[in-house]
PDB file of N, CA and C in Angstrom:
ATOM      1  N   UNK A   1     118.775  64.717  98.182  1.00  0.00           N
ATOM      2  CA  UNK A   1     118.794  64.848  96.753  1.00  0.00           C
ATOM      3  C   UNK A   1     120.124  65.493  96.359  1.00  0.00           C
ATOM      4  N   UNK A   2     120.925  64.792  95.761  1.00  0.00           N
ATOM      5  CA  UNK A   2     122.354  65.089  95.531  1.00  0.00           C
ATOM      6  C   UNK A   2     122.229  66.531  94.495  1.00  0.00           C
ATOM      7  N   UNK A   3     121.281  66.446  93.350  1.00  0.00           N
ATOM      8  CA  UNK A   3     121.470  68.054  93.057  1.00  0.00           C
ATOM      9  C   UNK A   3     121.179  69.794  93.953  1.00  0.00           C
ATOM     10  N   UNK A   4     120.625  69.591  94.938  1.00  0.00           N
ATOM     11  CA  UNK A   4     120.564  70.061  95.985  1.00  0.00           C
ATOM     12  C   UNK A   4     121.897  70.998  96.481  1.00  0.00           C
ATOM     13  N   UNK A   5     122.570  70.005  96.254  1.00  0.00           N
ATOM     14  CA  UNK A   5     124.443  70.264  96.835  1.00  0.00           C
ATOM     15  C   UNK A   5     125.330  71.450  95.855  1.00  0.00           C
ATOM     16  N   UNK A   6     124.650  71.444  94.870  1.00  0.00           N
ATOM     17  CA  UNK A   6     125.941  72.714  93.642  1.00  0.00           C
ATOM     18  C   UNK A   6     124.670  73.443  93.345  1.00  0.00           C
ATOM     19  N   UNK A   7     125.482  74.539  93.279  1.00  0.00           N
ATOM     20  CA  UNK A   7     124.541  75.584  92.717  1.00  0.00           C
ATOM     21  C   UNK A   7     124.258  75.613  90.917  1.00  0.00           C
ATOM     22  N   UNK A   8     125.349  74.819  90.516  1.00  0.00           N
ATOM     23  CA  UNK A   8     125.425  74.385  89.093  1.00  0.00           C
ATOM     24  C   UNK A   8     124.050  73.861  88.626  1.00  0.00           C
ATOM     25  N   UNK A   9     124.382  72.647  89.914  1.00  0.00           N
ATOM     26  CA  UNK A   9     123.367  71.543  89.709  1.00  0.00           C
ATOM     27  C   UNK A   9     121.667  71.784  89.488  1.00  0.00           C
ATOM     28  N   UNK A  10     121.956  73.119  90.739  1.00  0.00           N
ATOM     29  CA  UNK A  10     120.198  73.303  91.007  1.00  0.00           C
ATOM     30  C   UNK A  10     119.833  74.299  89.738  1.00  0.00           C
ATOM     31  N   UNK A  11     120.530  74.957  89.406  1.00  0.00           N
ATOM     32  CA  UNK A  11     120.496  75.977  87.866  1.00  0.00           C
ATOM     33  C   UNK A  11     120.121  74.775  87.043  1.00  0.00           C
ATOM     34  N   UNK A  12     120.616  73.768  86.531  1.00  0.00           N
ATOM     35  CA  UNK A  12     120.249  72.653  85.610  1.00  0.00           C
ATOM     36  C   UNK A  12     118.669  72.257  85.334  1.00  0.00           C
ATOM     37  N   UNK A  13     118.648  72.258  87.487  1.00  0.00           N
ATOM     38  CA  UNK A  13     117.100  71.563  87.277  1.00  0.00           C
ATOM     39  C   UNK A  13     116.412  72.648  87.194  1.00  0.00           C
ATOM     40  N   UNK A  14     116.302  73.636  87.671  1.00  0.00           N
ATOM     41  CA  UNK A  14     115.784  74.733  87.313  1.00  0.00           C
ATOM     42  C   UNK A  14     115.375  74.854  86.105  1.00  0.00           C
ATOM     43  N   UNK A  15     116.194  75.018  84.663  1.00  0.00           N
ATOM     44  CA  UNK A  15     115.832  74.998  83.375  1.00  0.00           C
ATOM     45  C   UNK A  15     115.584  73.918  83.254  1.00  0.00           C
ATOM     46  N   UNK A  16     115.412  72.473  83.715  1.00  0.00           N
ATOM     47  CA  UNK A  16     114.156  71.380  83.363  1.00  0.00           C
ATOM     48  C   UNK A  16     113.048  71.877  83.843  1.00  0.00           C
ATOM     49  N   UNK A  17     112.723  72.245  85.116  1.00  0.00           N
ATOM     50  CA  UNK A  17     111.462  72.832  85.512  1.00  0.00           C
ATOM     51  C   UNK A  17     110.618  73.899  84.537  1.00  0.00           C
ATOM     52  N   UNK A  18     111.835  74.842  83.987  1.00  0.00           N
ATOM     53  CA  UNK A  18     111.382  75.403  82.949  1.00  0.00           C
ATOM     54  C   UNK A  18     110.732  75.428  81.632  1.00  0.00           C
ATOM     55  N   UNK A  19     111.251  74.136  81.350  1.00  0.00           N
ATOM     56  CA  UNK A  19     111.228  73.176  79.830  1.00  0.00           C
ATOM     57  C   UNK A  19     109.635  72.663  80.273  1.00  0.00           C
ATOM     58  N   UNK A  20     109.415  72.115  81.365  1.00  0.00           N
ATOM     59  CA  UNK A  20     108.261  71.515  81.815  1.00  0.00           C
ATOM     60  C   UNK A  20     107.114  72.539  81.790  1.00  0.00           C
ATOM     61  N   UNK A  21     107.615  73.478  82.419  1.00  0.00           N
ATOM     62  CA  UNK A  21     106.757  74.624  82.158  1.00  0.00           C
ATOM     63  C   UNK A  21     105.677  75.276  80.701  1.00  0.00           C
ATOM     64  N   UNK A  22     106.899  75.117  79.762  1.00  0.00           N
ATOM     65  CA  UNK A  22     106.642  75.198  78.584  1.00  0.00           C
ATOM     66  C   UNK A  22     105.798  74.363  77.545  1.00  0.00           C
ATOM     67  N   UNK A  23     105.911  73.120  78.202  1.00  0.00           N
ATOM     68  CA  UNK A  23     105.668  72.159  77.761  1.00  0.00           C
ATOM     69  C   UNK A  23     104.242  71.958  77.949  1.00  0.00           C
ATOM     70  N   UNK A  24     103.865  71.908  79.383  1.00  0.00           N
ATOM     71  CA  UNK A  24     102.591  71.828  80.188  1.00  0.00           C
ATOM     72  C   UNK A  24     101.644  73.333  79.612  1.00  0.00           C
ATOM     73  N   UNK A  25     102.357  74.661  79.289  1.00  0.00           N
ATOM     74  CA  UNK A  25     101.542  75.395  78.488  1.00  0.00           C
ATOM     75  C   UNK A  25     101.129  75.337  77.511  1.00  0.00           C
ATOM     76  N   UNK A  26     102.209  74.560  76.663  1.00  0.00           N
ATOM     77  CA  UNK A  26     101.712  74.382  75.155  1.00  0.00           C
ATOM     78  C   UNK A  26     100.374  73.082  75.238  1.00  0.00           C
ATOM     79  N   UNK A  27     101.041  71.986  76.088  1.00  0.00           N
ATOM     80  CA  UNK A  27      99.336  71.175  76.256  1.00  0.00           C
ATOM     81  C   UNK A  27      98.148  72.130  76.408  1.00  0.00           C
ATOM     82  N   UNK A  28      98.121  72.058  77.624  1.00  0.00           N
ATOM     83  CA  UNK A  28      97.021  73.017  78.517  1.00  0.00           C
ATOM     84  C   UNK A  28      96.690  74.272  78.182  1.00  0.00           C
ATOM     85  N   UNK A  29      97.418  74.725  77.557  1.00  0.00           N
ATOM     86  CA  UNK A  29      97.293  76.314  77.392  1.00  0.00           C
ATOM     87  C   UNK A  29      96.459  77.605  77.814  1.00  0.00           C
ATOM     88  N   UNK A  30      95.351  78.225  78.085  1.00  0.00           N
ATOM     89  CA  UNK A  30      94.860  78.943  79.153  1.00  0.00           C
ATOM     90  C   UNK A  30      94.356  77.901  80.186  1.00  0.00           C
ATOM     91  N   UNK A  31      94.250  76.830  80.082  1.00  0.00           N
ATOM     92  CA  UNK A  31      93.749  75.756  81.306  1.00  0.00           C
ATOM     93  C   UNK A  31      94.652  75.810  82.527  1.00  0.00           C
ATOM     94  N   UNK A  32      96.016  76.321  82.247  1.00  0.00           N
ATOM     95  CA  UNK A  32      97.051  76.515  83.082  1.00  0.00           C
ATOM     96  C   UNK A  32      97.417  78.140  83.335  1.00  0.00           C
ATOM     97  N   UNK A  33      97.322  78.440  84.550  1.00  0.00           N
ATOM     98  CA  UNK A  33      97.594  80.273  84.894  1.00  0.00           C
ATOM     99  C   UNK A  33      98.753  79.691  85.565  1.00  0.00           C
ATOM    100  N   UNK A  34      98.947  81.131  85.263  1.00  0.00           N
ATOM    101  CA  UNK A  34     100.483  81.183  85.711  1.00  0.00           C
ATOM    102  C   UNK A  34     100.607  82.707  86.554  1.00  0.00           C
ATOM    103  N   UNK A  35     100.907  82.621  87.978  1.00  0.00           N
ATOM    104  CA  UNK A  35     100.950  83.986  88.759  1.00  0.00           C
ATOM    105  C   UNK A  35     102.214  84.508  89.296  1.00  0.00           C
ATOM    106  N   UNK A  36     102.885  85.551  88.697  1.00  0.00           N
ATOM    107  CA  UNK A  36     104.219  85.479  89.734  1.00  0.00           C
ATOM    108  C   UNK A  36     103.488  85.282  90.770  1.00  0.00           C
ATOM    109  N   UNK A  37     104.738  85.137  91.220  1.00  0.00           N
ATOM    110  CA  UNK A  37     104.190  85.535  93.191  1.00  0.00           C
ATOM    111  C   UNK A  37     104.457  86.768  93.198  1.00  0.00           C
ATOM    112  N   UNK A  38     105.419  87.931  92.404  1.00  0.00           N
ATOM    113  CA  UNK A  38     105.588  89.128  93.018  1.00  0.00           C
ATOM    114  C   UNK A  38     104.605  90.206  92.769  1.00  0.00           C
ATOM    115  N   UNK A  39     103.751  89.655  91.456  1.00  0.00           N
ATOM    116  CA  UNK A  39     102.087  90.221  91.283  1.00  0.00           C
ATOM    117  C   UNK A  39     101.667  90.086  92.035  1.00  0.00           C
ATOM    118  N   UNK A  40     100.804  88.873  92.610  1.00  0.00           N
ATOM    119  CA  UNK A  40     100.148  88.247  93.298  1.00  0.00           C
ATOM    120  C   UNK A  40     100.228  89.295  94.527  1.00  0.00           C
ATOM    121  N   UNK A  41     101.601  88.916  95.346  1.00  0.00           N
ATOM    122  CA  UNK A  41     101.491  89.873  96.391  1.00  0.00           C
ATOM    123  C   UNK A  41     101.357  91.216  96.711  1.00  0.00           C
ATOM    124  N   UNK A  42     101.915  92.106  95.149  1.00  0.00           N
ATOM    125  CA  UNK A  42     101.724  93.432  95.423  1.00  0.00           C
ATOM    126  C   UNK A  42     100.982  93.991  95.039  1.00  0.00           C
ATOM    127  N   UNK A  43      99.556  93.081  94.364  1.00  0.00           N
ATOM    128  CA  UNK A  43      98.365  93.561  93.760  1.00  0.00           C
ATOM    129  C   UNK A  43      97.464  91.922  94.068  1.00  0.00           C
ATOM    130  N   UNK A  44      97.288  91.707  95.068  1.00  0.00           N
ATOM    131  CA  UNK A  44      96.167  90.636  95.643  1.00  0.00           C
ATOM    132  C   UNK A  44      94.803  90.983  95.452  1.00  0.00           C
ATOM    133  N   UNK A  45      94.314  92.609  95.249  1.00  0.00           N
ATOM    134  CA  UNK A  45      93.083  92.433  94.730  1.00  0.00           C
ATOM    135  C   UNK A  45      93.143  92.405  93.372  1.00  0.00           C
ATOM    136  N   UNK A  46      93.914  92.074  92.405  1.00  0.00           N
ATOM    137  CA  UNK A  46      93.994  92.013  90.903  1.00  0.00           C
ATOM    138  C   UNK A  46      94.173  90.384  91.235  1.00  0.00           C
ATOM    139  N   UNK A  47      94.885  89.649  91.414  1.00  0.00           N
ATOM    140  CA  UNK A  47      95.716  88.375  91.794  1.00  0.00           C
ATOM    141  C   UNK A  47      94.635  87.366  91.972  1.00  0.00           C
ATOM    142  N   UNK A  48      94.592  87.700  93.353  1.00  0.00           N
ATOM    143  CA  UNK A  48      93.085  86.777  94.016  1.00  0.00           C
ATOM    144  C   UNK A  48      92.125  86.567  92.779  1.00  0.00           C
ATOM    145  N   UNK A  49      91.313  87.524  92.732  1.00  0.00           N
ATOM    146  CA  UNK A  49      89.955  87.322  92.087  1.00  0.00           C
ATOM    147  C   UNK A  49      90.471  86.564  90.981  1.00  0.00           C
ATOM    148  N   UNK A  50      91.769  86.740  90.097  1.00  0.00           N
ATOM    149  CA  UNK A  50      91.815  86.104  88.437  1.00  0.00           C
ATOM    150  C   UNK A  50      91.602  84.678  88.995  1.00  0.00           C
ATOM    151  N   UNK A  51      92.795  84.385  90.698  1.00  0.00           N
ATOM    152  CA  UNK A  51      92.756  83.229  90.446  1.00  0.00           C
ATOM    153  C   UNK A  51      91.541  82.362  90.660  1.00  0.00           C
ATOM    154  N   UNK A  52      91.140  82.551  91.773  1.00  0.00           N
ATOM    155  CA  UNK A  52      89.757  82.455  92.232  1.00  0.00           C
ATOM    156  C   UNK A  52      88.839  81.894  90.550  1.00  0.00           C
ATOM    157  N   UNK A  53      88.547  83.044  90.231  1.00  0.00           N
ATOM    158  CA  UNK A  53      88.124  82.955  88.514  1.00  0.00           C
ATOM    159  C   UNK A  53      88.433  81.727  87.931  1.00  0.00           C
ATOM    160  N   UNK A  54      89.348  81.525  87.522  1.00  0.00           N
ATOM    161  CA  UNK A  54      90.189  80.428  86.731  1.00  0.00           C
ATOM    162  C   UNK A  54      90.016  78.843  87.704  1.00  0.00           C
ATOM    163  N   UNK A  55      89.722  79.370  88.747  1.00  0.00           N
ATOM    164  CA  UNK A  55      89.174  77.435  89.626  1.00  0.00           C
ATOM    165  C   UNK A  55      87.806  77.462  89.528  1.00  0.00           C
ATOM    166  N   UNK A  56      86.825  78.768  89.316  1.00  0.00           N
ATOM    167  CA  UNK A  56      85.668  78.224  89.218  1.00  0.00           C
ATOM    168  C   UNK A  56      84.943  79.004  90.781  1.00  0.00           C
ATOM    169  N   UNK A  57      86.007  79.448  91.660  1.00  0.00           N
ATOM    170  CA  UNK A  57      85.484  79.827  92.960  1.00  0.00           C
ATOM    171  C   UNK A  57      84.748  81.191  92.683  1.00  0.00           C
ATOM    172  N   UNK A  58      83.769  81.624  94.071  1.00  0.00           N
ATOM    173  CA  UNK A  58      83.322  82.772  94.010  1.00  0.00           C
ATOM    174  C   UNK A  58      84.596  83.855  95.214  1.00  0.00           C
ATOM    175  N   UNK A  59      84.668  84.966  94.806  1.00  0.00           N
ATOM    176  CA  UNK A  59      85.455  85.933  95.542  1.00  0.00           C
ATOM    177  C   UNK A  59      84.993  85.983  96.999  1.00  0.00           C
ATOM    178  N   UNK A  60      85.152  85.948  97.586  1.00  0.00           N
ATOM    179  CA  UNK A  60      84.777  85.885  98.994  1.00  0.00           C
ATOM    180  C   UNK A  60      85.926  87.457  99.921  1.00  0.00           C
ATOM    181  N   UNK A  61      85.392  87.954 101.117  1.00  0.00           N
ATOM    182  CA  UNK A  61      86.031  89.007 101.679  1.00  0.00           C
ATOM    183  C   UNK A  61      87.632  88.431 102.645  1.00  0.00           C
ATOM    184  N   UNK A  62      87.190  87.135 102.754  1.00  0.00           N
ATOM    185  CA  UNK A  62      88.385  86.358 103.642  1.00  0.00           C
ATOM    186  C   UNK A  62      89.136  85.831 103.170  1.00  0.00           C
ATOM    187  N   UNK A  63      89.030  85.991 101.300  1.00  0.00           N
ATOM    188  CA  UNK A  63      90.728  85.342 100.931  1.00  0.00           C
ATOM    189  C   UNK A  63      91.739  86.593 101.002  1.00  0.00           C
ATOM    190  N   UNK A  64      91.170  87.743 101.041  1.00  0.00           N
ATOM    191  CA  UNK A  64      92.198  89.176 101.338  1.00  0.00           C
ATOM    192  C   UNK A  64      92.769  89.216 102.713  1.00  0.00           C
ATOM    193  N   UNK A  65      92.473  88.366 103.839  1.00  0.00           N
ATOM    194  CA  UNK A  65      92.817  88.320 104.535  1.00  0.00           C
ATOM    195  C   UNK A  65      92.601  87.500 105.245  1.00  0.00           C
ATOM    196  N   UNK A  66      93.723  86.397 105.010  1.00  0.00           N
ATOM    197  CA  UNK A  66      93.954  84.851 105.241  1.00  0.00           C
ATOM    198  C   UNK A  66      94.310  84.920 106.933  1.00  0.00           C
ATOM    199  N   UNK A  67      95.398  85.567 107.133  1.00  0.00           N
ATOM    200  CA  UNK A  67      95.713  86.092 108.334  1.00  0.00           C
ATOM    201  C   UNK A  67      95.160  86.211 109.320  1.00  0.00           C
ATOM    202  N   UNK A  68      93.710  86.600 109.221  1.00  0.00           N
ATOM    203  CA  UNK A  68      92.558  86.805 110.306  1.00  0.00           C
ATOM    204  C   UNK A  68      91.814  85.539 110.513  1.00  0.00           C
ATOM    205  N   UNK A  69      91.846  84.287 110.357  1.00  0.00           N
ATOM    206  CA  UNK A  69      91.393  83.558 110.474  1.00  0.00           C
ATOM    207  C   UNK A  69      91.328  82.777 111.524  1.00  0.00           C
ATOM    208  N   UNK A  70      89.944  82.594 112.749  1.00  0.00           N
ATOM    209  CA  UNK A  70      90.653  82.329 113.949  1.00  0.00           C
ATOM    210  C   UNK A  70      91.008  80.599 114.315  1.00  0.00           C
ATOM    211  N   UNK A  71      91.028  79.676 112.942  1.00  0.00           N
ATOM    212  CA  UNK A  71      91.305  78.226 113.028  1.00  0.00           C
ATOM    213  C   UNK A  71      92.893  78.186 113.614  1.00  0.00           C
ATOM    214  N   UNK A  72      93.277  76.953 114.026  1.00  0.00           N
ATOM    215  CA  UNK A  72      94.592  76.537 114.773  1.00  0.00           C
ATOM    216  C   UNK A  72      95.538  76.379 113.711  1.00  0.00           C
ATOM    217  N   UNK A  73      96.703  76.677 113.454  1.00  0.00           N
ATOM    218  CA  UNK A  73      98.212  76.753 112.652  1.00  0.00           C
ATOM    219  C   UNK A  73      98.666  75.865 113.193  1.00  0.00           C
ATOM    220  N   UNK A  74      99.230  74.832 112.746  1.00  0.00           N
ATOM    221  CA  UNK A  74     100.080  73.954 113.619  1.00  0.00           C
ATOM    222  C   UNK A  74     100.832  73.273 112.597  1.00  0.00           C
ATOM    223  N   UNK A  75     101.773  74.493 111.884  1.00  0.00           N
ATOM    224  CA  UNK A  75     102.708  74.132 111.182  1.00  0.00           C
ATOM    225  C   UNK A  75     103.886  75.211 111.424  1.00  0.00           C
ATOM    226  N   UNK A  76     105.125  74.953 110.740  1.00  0.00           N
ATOM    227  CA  UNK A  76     106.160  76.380 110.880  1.00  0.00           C
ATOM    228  C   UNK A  76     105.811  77.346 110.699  1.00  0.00           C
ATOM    229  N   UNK A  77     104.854  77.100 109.555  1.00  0.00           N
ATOM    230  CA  UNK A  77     104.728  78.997 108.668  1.00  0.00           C
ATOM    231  C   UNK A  77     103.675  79.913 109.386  1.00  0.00           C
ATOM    232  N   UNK A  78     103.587  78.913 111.031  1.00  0.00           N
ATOM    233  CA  UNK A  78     102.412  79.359 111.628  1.00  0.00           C
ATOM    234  C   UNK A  78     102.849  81.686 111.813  1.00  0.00           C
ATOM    235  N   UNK A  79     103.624  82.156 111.726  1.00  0.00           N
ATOM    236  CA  UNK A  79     104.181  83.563 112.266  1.00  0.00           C
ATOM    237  C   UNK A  79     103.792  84.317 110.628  1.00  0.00           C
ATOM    238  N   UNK A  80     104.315  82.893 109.436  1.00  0.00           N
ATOM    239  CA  UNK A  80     104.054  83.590 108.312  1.00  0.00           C
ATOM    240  C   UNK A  80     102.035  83.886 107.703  1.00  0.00           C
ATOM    241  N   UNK A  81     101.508  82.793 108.308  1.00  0.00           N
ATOM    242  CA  UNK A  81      99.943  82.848 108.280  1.00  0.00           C
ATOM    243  C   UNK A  81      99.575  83.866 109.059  1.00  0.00           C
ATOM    244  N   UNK A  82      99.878  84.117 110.001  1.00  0.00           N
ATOM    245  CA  UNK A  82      99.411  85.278 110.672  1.00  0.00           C
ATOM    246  C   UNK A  82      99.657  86.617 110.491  1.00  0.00           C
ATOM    247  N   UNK A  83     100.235  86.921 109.289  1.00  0.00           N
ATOM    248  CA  UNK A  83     100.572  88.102 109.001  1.00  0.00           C
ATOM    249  C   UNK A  83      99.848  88.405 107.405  1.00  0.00           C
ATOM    250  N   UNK A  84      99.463  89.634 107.454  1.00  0.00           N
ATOM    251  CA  UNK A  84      98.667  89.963 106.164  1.00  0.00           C
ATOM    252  C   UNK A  84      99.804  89.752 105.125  1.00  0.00           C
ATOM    253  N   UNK A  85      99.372  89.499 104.042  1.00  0.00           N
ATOM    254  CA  UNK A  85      98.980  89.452 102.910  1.00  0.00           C
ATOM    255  C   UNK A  85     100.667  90.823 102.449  1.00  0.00           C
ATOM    256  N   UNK A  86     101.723  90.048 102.272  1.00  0.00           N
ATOM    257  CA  UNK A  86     102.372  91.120 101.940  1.00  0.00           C
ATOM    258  C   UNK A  86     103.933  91.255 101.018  1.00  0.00           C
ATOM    259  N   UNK A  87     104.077  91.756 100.562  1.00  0.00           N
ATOM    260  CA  UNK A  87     105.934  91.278  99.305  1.00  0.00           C
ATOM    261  C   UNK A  87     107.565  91.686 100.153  1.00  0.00           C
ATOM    262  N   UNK A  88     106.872  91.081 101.745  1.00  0.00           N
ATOM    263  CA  UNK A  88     108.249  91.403 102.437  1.00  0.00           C
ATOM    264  C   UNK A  88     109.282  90.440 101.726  1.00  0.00           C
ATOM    265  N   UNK A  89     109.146  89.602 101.313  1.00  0.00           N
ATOM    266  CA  UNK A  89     110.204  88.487 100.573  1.00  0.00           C
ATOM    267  C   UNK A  89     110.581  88.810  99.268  1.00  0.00           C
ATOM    268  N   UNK A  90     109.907  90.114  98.550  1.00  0.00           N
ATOM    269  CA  UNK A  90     110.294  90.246  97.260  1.00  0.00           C
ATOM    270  C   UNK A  90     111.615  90.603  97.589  1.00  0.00           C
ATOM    271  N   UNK A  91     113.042  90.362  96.821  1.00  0.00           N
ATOM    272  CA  UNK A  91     114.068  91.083  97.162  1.00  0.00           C
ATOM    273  C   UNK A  91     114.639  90.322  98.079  1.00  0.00           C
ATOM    274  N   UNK A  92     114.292  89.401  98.816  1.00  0.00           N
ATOM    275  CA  UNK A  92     115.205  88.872 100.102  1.00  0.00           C
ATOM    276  C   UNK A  92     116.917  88.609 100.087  1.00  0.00           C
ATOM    277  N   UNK A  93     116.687  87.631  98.481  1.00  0.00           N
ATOM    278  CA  UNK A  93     117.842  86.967  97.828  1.00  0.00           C
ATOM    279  C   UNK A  93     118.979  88.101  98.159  1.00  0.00           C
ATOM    280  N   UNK A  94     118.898  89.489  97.551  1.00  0.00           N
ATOM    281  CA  UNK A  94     119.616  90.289  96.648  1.00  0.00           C
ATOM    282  C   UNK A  94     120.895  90.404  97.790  1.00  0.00           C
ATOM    283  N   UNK A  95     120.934  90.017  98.892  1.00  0.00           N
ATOM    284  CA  UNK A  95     122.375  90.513  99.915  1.00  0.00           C
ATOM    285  C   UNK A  95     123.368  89.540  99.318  1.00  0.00           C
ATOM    286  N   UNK A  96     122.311  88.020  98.946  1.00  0.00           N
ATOM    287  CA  UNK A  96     122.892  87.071  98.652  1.00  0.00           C
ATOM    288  C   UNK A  96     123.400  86.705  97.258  1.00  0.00           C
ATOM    289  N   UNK A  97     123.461  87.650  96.630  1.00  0.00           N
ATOM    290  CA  UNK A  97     123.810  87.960  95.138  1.00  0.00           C
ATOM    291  C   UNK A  97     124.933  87.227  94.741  1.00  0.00           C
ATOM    292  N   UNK A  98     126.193  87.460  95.387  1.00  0.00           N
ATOM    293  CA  UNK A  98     127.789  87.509  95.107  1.00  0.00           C
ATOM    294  C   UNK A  98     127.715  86.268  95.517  1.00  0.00           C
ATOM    295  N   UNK A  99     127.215  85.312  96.766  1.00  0.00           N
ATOM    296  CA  UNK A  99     127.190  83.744  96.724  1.00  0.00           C
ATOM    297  C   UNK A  99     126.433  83.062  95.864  1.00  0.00           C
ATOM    298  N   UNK A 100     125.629  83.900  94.858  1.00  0.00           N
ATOM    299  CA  UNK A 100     124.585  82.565  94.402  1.00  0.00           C
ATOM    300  C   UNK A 100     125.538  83.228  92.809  1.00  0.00           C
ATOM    301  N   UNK A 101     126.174  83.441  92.769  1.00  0.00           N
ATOM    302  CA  UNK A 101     127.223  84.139  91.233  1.00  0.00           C
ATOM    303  C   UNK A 101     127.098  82.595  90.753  1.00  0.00           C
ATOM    304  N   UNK A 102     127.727  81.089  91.122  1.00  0.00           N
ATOM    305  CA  UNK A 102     127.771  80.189  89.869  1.00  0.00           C
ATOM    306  C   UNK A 102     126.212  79.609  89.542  1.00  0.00           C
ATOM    307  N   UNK A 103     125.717  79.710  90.431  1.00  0.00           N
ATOM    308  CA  UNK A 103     123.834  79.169  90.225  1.00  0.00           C
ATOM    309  C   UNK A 103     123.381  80.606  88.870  1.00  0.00           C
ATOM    310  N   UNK A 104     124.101  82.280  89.214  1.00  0.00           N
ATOM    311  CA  UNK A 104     123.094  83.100  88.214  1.00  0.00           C
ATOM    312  C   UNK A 104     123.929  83.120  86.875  1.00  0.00           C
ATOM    313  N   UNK A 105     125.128  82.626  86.712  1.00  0.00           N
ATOM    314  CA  UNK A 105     126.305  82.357  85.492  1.00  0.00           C
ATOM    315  C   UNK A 105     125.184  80.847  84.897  1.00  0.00           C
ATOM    316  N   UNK A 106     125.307  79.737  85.689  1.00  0.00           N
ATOM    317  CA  UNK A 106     124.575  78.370  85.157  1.00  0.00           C
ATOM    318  C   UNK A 106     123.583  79.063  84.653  1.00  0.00           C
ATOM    319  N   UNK A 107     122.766  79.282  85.217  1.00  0.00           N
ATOM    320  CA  UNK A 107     121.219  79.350  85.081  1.00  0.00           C
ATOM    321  C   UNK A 107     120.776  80.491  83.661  1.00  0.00           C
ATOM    322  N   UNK A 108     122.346  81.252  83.061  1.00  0.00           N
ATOM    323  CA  UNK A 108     121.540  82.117  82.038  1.00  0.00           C
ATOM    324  C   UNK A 108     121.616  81.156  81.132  1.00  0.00           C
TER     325      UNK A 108
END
């Protein structure tokens, strides 16, 4: 995917994704939740249950801890499934600040 390649580029689609966003709320409007992920992860017993809620599911003790589950992984994120429930990725970007400068200039 050629926008992929500039950081310009991916800032662009980014604010289409955004526009879509907006768009799909104003249809749908509470029919559509919306969770950071950086809630989600640093308050999963607030997180979980809304979402849970909003599909209709009942809360169960094993969505708090996905991690413990003794079925087979047999994908990459198999190291990331096995680990609780946690916001080690909040922040990852930030070393990478000073390279992503024309993607955070595009993107305001």
């Amino acid at each position: 995917m050629p926008w992929t390649h500039d950081l310009k580029d991916i800032a662009d689609h980014f604010r289409v994704e955004e526009q879509l966003l907006r768009r799909w709320r104003d249809i749908l409007g509470d029919r559509l939740l919306v969770l950071p992920y950086e809630s989600l992860v640093s308050e999963p017993e607030t997180g979980i249950p809304r979402l849970l809620a909003h599909c209709g599911l009942a809360v169960e003790s094993q969505v708090f801890t996905p991690h413990a589950t003794p079925r087979a992984i047999t994908t990459a994120s198999a190291l990331q499934v096995r680990s609780p429930i946690n916001n080690a990725a909040v922040g990852s970007a930030e070393p990478y600040r000073e390279f992503l400068r024309p993607f955070i200039e595009a993107y305001r």
